[in-house]
PDB file of N, CA and C in Angstrom:
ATOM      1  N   UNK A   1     280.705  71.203-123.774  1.00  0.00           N
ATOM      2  CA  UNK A   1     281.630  70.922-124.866  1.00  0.00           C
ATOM      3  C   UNK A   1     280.931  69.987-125.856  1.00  0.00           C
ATOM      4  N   UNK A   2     280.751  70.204-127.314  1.00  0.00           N
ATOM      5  CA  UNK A   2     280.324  69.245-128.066  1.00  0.00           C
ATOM      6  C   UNK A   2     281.097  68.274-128.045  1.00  0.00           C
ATOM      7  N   UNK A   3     280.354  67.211-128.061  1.00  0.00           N
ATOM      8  CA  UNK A   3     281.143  66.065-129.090  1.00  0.00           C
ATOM      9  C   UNK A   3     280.857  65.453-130.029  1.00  0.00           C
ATOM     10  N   UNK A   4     280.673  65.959-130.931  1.00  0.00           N
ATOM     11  CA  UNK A   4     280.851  65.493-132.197  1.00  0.00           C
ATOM     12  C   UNK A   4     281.189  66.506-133.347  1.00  0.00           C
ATOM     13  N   UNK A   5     282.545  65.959-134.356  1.00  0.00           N
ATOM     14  CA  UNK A   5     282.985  66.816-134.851  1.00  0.00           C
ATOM     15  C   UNK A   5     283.491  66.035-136.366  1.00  0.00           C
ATOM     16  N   UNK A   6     283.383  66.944-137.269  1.00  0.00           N
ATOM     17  CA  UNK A   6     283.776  65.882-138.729  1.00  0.00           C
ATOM     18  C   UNK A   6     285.017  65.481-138.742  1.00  0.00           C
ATOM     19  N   UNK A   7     285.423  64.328-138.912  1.00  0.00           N
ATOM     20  CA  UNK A   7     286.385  64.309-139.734  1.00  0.00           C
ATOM     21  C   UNK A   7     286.393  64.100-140.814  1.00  0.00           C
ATOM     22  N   UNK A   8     287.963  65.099-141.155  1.00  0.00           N
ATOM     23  CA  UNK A   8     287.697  65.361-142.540  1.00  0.00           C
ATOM     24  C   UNK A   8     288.937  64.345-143.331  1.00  0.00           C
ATOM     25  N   UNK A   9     290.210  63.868-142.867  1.00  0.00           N
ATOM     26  CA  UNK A   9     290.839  63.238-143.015  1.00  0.00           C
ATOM     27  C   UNK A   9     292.163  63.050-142.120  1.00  0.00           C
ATOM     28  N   UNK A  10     292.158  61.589-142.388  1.00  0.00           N
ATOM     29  CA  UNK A  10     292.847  60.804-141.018  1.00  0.00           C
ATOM     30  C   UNK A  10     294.327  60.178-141.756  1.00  0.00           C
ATOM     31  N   UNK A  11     295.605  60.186-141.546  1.00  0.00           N
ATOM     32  CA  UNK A  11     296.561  59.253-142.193  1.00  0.00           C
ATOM     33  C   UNK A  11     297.723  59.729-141.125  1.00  0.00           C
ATOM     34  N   UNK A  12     298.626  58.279-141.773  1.00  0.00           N
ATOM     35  CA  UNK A  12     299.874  57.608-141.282  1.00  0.00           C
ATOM     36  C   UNK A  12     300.958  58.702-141.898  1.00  0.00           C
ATOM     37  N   UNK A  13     301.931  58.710-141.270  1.00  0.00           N
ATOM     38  CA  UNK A  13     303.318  59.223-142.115  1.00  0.00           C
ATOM     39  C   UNK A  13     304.377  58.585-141.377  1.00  0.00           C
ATOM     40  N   UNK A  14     305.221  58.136-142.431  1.00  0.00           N
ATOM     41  CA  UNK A  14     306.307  57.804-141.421  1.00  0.00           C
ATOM     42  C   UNK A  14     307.467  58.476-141.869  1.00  0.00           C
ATOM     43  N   UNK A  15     308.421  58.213-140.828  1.00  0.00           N
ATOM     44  CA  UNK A  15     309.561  59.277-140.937  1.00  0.00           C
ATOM     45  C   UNK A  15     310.584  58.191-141.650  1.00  0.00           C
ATOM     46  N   UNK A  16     312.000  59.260-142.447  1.00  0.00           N
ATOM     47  CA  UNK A  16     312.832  58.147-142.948  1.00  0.00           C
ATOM     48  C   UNK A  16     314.117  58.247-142.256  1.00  0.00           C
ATOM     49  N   UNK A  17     314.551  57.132-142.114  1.00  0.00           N
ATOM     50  CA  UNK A  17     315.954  56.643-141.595  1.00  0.00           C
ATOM     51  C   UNK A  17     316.110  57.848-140.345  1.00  0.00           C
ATOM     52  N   UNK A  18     317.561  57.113-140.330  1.00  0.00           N
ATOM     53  CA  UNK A  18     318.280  57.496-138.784  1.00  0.00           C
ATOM     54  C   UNK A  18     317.615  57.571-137.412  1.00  0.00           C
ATOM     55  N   UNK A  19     317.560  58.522-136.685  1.00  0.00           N
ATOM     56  CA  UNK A  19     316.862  58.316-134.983  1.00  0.00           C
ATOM     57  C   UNK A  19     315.791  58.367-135.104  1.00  0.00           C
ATOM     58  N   UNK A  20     314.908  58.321-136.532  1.00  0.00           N
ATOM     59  CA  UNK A  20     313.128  58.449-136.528  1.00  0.00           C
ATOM     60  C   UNK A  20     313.096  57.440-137.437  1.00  0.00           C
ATOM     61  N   UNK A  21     313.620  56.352-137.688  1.00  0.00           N
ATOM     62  CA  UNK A  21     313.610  55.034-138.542  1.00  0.00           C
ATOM     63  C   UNK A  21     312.357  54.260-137.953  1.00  0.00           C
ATOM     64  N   UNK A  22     311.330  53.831-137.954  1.00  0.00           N
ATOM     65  CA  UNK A  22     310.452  52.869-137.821  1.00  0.00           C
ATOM     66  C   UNK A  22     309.348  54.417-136.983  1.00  0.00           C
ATOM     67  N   UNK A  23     309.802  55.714-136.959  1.00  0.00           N
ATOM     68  CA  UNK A  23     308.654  56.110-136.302  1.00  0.00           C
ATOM     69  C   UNK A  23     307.410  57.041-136.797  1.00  0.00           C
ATOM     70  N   UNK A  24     306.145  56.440-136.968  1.00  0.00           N
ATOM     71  CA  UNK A  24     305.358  56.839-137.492  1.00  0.00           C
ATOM     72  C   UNK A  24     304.459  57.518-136.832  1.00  0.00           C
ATOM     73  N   UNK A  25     303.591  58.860-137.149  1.00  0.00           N
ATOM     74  CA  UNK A  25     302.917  59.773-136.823  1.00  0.00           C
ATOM     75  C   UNK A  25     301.677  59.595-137.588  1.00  0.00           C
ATOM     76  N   UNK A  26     300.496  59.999-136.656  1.00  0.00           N
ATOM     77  CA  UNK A  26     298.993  59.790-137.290  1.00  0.00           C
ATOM     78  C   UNK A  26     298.870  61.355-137.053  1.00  0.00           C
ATOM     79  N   UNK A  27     297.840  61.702-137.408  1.00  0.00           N
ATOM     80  CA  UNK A  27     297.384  63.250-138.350  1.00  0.00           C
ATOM     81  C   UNK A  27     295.848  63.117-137.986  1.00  0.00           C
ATOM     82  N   UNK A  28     294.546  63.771-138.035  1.00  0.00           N
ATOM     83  CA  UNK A  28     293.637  63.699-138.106  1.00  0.00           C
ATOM     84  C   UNK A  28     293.284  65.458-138.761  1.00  0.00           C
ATOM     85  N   UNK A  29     292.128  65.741-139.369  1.00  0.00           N
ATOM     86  CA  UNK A  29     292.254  66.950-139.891  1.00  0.00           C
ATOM     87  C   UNK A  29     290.772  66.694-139.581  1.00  0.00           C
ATOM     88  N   UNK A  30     290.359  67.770-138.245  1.00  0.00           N
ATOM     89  CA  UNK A  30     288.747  67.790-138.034  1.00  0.00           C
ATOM     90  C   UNK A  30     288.152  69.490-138.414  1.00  0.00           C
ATOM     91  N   UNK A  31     286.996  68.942-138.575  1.00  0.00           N
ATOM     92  CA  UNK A  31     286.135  70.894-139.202  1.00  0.00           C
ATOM     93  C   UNK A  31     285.373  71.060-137.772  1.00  0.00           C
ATOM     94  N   UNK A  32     285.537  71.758-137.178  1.00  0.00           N
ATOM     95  CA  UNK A  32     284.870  72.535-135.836  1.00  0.00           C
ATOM     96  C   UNK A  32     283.811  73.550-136.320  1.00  0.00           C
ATOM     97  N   UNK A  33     283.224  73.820-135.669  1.00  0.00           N
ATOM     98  CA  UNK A  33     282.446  75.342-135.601  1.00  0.00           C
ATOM     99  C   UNK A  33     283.434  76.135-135.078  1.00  0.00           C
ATOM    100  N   UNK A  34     283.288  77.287-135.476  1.00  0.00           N
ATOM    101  CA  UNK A  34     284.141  78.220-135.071  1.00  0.00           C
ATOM    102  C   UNK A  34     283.869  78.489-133.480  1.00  0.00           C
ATOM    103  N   UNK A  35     282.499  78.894-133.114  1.00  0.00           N
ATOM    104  CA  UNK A  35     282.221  78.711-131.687  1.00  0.00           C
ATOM    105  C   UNK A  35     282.571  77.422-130.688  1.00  0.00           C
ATOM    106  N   UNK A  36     283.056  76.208-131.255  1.00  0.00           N
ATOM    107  CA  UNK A  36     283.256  75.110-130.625  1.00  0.00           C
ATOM    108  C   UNK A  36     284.275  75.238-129.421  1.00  0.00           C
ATOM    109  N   UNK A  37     283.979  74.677-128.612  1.00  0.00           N
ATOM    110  CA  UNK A  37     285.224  75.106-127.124  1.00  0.00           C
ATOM    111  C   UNK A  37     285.732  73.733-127.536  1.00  0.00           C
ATOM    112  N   UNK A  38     286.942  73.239-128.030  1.00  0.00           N
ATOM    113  CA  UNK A  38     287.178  71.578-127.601  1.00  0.00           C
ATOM    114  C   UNK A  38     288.705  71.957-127.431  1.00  0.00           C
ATOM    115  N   UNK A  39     288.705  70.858-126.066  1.00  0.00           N
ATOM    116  CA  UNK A  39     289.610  71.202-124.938  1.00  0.00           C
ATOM    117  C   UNK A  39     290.244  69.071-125.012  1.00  0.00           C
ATOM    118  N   UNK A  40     291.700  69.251-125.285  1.00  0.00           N
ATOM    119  CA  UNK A  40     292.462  67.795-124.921  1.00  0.00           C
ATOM    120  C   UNK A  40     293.477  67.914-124.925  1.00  0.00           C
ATOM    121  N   UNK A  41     294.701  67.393-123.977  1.00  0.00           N
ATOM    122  CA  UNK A  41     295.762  67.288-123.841  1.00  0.00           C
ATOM    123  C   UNK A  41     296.714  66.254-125.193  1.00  0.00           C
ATOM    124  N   UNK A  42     295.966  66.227-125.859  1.00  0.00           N
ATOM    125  CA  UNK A  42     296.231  65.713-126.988  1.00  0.00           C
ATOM    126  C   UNK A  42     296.536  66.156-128.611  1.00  0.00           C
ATOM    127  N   UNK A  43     296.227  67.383-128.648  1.00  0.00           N
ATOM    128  CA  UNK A  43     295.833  67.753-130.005  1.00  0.00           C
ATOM    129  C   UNK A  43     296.074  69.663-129.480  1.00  0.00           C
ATOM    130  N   UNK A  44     296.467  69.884-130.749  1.00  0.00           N
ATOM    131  CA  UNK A  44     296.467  71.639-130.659  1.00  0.00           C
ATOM    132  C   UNK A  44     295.294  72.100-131.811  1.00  0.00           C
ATOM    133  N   UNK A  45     294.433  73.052-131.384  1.00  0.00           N
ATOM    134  CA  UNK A  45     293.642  74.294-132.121  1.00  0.00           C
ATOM    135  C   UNK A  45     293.949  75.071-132.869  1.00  0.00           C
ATOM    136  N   UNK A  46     294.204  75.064-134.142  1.00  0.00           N
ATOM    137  CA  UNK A  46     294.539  76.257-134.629  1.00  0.00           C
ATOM    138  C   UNK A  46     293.327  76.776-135.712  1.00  0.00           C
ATOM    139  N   UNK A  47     293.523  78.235-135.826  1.00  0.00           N
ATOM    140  CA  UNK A  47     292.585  78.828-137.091  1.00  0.00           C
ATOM    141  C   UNK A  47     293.497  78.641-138.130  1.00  0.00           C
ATOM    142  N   UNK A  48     293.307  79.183-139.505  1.00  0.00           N
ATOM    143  CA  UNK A  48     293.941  79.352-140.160  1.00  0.00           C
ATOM    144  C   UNK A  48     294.356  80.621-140.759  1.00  0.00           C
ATOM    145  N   UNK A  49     293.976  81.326-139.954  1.00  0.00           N
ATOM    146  CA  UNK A  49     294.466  82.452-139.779  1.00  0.00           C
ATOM    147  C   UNK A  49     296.043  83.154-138.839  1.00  0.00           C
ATOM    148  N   UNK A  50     296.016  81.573-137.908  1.00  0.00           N
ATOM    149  CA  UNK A  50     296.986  81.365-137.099  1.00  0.00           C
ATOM    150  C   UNK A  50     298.136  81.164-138.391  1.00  0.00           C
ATOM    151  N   UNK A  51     297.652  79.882-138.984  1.00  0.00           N
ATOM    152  CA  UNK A  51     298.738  79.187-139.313  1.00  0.00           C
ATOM    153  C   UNK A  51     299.151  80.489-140.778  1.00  0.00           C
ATOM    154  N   UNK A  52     298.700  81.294-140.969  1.00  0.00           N
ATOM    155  CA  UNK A  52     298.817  82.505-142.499  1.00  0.00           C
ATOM    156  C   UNK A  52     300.201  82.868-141.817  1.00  0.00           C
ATOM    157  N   UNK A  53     299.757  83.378-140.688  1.00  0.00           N
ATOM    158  CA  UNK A  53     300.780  84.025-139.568  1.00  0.00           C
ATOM    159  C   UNK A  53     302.067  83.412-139.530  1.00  0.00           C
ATOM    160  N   UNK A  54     301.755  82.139-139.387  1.00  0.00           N
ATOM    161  CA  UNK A  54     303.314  81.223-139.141  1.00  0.00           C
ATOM    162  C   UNK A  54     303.873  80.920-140.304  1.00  0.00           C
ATOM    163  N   UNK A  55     303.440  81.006-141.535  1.00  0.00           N
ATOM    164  CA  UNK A  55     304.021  81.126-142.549  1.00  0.00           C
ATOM    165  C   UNK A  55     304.727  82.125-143.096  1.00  0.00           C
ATOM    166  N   UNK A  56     304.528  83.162-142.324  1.00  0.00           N
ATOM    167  CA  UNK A  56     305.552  84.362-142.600  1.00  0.00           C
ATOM    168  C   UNK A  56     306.619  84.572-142.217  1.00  0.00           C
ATOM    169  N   UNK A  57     306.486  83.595-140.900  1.00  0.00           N
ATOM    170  CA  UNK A  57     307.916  83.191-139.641  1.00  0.00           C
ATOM    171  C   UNK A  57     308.655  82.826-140.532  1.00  0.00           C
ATOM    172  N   UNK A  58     310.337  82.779-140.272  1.00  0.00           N
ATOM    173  CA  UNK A  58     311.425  82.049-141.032  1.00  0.00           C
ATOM    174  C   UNK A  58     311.398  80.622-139.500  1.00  0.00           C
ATOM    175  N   UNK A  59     311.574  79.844-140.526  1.00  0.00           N
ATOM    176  CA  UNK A  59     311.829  78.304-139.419  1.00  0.00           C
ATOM    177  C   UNK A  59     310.780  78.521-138.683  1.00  0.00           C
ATOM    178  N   UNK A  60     309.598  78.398-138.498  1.00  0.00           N
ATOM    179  CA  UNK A  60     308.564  78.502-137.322  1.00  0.00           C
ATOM    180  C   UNK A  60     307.694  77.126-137.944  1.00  0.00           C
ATOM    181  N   UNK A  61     307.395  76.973-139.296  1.00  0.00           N
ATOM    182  CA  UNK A  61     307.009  75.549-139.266  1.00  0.00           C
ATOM    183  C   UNK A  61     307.644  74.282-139.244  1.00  0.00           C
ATOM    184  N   UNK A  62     307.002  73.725-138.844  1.00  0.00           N
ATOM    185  CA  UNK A  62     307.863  71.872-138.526  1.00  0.00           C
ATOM    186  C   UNK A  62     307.499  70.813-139.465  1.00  0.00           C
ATOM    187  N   UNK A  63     308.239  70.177-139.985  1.00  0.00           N
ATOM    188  CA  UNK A  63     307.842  68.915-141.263  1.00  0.00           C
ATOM    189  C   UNK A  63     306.448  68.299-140.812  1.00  0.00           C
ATOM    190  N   UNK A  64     305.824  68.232-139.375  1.00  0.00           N
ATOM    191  CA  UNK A  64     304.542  67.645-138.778  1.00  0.00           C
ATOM    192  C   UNK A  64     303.561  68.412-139.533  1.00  0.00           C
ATOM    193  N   UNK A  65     303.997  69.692-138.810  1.00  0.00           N
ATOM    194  CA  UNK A  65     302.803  70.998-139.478  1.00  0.00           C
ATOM    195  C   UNK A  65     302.430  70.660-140.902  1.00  0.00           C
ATOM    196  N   UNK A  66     303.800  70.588-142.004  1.00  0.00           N
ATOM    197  CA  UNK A  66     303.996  70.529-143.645  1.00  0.00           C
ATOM    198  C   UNK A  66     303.319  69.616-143.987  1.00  0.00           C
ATOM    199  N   UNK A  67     303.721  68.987-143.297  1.00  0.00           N
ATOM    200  CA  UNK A  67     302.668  67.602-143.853  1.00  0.00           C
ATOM    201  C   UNK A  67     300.766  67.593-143.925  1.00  0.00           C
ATOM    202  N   UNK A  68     300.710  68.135-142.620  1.00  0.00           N
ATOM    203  CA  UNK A  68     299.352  68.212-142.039  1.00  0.00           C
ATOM    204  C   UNK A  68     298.685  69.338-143.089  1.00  0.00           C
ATOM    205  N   UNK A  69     299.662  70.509-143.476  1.00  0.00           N
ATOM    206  CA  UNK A  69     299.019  71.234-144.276  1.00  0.00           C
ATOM    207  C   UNK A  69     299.292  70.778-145.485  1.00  0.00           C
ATOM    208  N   UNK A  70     299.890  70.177-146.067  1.00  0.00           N
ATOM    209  CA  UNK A  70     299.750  69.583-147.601  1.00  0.00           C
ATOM    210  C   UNK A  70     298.550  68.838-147.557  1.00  0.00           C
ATOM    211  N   UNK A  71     298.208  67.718-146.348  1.00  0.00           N
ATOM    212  CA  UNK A  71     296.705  66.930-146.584  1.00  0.00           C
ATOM    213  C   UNK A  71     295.893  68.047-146.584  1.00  0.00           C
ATOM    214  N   UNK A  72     296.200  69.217-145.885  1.00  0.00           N
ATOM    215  CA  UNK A  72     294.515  70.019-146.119  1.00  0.00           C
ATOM    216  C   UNK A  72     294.284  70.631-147.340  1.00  0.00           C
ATOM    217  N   UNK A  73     295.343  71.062-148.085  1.00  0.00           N
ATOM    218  CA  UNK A  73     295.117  71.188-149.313  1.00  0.00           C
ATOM    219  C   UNK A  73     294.869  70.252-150.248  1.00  0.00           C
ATOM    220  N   UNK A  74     294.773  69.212-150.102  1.00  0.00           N
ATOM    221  CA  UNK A  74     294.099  67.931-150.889  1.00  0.00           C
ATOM    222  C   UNK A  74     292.883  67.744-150.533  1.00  0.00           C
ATOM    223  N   UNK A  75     292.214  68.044-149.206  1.00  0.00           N
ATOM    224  CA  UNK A  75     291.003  68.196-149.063  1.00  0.00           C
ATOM    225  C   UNK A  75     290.080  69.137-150.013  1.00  0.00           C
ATOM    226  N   UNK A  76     289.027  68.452-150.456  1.00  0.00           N
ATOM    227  CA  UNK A  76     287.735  68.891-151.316  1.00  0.00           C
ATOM    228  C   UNK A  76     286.890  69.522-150.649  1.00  0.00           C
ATOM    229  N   UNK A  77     286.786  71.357-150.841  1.00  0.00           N
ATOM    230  CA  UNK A  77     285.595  71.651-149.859  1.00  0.00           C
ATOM    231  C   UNK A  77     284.540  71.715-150.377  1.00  0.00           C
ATOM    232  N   UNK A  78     283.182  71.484-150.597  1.00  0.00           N
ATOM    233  CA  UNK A  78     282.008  72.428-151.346  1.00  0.00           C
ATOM    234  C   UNK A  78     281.277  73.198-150.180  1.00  0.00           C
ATOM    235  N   UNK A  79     280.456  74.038-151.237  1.00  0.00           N
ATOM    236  CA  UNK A  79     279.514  74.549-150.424  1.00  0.00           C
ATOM    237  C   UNK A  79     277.825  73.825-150.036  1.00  0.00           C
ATOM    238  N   UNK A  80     277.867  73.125-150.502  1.00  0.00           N
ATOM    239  CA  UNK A  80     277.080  72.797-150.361  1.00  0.00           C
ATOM    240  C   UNK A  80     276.696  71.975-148.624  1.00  0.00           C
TER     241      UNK A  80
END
């Protein structure tokens, strides 16, 4: 299993009022190799080919997901 992997961007969100009042969620947005095996009881894998898919679902994404994919679209890719 490698370890080492980019990150590409890391942030806080917090939730507002009522039973999620003070509770805040961290995010990390890492670039893998596509061949990369990385395996943790912590974190889910997805392609983005997955997530094309779940956007077609009615209700299948979660405000976590929304969020996570609004930072990746603020991410800057080049080619270089």
């Amino acid at each position: 299993m490698p370890s080492v992997t980019t990150s590409l961007l890391r942030f806080a969100n917090s939730e507002e009022g009522g039973r999620f009042d003070q509770c805040i969620s961290e995010y990390e947005i890492l670039w893998a190799e596509a061949n990369d095996v990385l395996e943790s009881p912590f974190h889910r894998w997805v392609s983005l080919s997955q997530i094309s898919g779940w956007l077609k679902k009615t209700n299948f994404i979660t405000n976590e997901l929304r969020s996570t994919l609004s930072a990746l679209l603020a991410i800057e890719f080049s080619d270089a």
